[in-house]
C-alpha atoms as a PDB file:
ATOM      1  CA  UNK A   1      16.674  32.122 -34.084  1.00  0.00           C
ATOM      2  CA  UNK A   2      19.426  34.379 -32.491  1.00  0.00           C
ATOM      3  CA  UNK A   3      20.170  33.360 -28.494  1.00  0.00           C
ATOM      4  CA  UNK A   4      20.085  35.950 -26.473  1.00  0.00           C
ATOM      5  CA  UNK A   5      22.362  36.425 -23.492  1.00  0.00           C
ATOM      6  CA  UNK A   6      22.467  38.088 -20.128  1.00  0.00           C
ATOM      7  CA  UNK A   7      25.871  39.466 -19.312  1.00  0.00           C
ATOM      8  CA  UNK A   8      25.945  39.926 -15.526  1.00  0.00           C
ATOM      9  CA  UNK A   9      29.415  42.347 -15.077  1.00  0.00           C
ATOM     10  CA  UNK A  10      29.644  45.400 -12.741  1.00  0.00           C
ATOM     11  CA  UNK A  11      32.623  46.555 -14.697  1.00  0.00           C
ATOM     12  CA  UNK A  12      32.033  48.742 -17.969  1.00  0.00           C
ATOM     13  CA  UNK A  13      35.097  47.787 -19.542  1.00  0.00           C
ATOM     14  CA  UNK A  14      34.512  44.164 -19.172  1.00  0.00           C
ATOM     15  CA  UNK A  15      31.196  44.676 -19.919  1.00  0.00           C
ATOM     16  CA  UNK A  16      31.672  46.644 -23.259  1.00  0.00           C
ATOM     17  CA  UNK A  17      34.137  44.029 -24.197  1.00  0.00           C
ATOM     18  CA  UNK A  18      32.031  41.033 -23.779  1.00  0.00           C
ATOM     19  CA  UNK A  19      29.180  42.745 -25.557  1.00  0.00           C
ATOM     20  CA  UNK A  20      31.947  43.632 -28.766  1.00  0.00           C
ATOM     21  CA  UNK A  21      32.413  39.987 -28.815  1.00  0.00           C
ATOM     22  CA  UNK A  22      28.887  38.384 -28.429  1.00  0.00           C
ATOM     23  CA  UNK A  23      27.398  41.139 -30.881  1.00  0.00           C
ATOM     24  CA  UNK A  24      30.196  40.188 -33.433  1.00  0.00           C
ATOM     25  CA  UNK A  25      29.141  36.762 -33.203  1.00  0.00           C
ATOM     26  CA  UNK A  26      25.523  37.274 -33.802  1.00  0.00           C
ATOM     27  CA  UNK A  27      23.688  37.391 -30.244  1.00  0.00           C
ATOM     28  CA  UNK A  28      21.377  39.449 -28.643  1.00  0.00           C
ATOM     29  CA  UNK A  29      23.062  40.628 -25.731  1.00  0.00           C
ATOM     30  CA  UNK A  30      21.018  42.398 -22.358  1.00  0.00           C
ATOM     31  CA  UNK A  31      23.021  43.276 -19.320  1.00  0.00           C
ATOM     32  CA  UNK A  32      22.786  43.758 -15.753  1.00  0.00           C
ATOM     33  CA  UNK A  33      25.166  45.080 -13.478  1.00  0.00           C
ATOM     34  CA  UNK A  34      24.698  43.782 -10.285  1.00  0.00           C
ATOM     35  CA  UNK A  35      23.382  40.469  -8.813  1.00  0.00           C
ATOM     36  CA  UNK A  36      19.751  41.602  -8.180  1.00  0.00           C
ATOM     37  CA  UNK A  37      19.596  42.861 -11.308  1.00  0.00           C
ATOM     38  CA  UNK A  38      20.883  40.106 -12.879  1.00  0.00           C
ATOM     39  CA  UNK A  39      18.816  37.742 -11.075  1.00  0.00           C
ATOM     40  CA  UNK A  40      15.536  39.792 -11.519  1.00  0.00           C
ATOM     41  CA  UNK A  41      16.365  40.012 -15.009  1.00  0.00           C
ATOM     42  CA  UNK A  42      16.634  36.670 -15.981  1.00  0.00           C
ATOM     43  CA  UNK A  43      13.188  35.923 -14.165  1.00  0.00           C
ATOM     44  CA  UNK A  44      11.622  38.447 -16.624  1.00  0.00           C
ATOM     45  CA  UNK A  45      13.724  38.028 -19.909  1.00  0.00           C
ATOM     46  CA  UNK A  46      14.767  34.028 -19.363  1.00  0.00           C
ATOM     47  CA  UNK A  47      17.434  34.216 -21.687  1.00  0.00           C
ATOM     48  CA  UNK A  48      19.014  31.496 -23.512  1.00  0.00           C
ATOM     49  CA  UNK A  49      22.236  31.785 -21.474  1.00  0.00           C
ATOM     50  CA  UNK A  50      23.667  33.770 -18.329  1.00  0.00           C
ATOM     51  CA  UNK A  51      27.597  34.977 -18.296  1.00  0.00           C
ATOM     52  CA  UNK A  52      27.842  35.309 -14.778  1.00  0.00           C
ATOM     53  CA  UNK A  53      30.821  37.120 -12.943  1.00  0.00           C
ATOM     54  CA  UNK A  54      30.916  36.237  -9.046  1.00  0.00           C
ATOM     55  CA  UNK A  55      32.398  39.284  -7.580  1.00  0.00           C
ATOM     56  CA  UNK A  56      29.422  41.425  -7.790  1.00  0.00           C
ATOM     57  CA  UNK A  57      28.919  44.484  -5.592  1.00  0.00           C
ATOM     58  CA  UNK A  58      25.419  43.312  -3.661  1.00  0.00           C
ATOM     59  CA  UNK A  59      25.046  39.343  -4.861  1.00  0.00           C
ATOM     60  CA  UNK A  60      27.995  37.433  -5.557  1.00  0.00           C
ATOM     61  CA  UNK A  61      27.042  35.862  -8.785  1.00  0.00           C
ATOM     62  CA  UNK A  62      27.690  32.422  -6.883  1.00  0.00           C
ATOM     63  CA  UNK A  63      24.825  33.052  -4.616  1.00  0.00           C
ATOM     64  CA  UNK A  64      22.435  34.447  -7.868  1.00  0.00           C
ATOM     65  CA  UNK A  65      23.550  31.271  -9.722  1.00  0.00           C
ATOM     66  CA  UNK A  66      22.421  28.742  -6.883  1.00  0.00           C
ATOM     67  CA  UNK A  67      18.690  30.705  -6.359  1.00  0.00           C
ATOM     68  CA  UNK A  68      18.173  30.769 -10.371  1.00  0.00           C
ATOM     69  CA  UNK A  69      18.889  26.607 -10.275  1.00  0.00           C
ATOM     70  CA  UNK A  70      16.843  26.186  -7.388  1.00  0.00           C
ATOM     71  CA  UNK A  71      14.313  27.331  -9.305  1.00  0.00           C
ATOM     72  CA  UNK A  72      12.031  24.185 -11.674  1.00  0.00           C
ATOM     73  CA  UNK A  73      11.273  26.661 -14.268  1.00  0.00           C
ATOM     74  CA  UNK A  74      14.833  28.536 -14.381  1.00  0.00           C
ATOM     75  CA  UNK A  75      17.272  25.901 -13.862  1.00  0.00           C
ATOM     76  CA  UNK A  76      17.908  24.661 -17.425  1.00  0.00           C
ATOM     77  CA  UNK A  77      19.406  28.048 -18.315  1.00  0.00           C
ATOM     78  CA  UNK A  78      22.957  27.353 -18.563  1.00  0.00           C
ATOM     79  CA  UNK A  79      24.961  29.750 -16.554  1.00  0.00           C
ATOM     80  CA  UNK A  80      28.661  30.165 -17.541  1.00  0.00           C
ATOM     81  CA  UNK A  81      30.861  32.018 -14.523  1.00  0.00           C
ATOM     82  CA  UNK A  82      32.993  34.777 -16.209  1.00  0.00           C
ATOM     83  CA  UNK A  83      35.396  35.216 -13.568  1.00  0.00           C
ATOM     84  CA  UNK A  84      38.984  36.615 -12.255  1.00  0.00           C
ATOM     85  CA  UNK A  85      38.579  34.168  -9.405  1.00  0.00           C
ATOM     86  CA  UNK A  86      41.199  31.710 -11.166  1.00  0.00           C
ATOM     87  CA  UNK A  87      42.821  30.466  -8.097  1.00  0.00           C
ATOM     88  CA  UNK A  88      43.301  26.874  -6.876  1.00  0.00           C
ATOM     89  CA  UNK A  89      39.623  25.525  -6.159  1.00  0.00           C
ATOM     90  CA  UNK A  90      37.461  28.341  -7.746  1.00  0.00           C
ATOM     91  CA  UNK A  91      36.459  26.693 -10.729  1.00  0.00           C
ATOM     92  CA  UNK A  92      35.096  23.924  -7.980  1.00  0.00           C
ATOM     93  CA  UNK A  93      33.302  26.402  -6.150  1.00  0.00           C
ATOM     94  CA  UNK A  94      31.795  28.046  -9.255  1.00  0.00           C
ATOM     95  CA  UNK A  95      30.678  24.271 -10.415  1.00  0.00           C
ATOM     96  CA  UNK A  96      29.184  23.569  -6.613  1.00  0.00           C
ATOM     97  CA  UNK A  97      27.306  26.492  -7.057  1.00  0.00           C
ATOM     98  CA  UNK A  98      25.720  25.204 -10.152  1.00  0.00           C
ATOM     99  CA  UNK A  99      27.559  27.203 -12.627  1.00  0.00           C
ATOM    100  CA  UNK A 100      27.440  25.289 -16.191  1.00  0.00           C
ATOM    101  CA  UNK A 101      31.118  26.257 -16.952  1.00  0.00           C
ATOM    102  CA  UNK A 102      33.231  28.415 -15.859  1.00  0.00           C
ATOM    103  CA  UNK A 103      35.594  31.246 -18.239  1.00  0.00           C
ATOM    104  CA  UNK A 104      38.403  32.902 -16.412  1.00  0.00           C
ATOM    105  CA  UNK A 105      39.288  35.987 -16.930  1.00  0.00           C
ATOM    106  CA  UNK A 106      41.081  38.027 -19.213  1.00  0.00           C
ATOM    107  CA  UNK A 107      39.085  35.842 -21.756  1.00  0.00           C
ATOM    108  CA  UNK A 108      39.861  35.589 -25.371  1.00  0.00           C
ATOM    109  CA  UNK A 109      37.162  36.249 -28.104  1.00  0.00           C
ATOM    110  CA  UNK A 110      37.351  32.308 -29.761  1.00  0.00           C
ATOM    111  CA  UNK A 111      37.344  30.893 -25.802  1.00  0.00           C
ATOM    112  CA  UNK A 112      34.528  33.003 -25.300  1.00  0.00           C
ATOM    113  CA  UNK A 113      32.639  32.715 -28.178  1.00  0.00           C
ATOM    114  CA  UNK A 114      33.606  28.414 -28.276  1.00  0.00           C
ATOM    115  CA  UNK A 115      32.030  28.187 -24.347  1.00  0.00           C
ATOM    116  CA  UNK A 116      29.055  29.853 -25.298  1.00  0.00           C
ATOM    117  CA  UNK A 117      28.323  27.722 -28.354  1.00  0.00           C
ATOM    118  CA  UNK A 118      28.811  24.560 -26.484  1.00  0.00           C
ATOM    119  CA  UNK A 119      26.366  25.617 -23.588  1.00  0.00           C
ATOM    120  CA  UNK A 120      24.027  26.712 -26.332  1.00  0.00           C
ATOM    121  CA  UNK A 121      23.815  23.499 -27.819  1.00  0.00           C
ATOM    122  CA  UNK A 122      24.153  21.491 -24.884  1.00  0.00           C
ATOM    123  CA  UNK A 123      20.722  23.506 -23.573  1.00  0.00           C
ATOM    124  CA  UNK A 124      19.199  22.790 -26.882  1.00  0.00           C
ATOM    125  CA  UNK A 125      19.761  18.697 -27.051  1.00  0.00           C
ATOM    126  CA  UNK A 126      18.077  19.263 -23.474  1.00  0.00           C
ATOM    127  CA  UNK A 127      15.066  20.535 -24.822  1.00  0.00           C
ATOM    128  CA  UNK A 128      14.570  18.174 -27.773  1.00  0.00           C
END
């Protein structure tokens, strides 16, 4: 069965470029381009994993991230942050939040595509 994947990104370029890499790789990627979007989203599609970035022009993906875990039904999705927040203590803050992982960015296509795997199966042994 192929995963499919919510990309949360407000910037095309980013966007197009994580979408190059996940399609390459075999997912099923949907997007959203803003935090409400992204968090109604993955209330309707529940997808098998969330790349989340946290500066987002409404939601910061930090404050999407907690909602979604506060949730019973929601909070196994593993949520990844996909972030240029790389600064001391922002890969604690995404974590707090209940981010899965966190990716800074720029991000290469095998770090990528080696974080998403590892969530993937990580959800999966969950579930078993």
């Amino acid at each position: 069965m192929v995963a499919t994947i919510l990309c949360v990104e407000d910037n095309p370029q980013n966007m197009r470029l994580v979408r190059k890499m996940l399609n390459s790789a075999g997912y099923q990627v949907i997007e959203a381009q803003d935090g409400e979007s992204g968090y109604t989203t993955i209330l309707e599609q529940r997808p098998d994993l969330v790349l989340m970035d946290v500066n987002l022009p409404d939601i910061d993906g930090l404050q999407v991230t907690s909602a979604v875990k506060a949730l019973p039904d929601y909070s196994h999705i593993p949520i990844i942050a996909l972030t240029a927040n790389a600064m001391h203590g922002d890969r604690e803050r995404c974590l707090e939040a209940g981010c899965n992982g966190y990716v800074p960015k720029p991000v290469t296509k095998n770090e990528l595509l080696s974080n998403v795997a590892y969530y993937l199966e990580q959800a999966e042994r969950r579930t078993i």
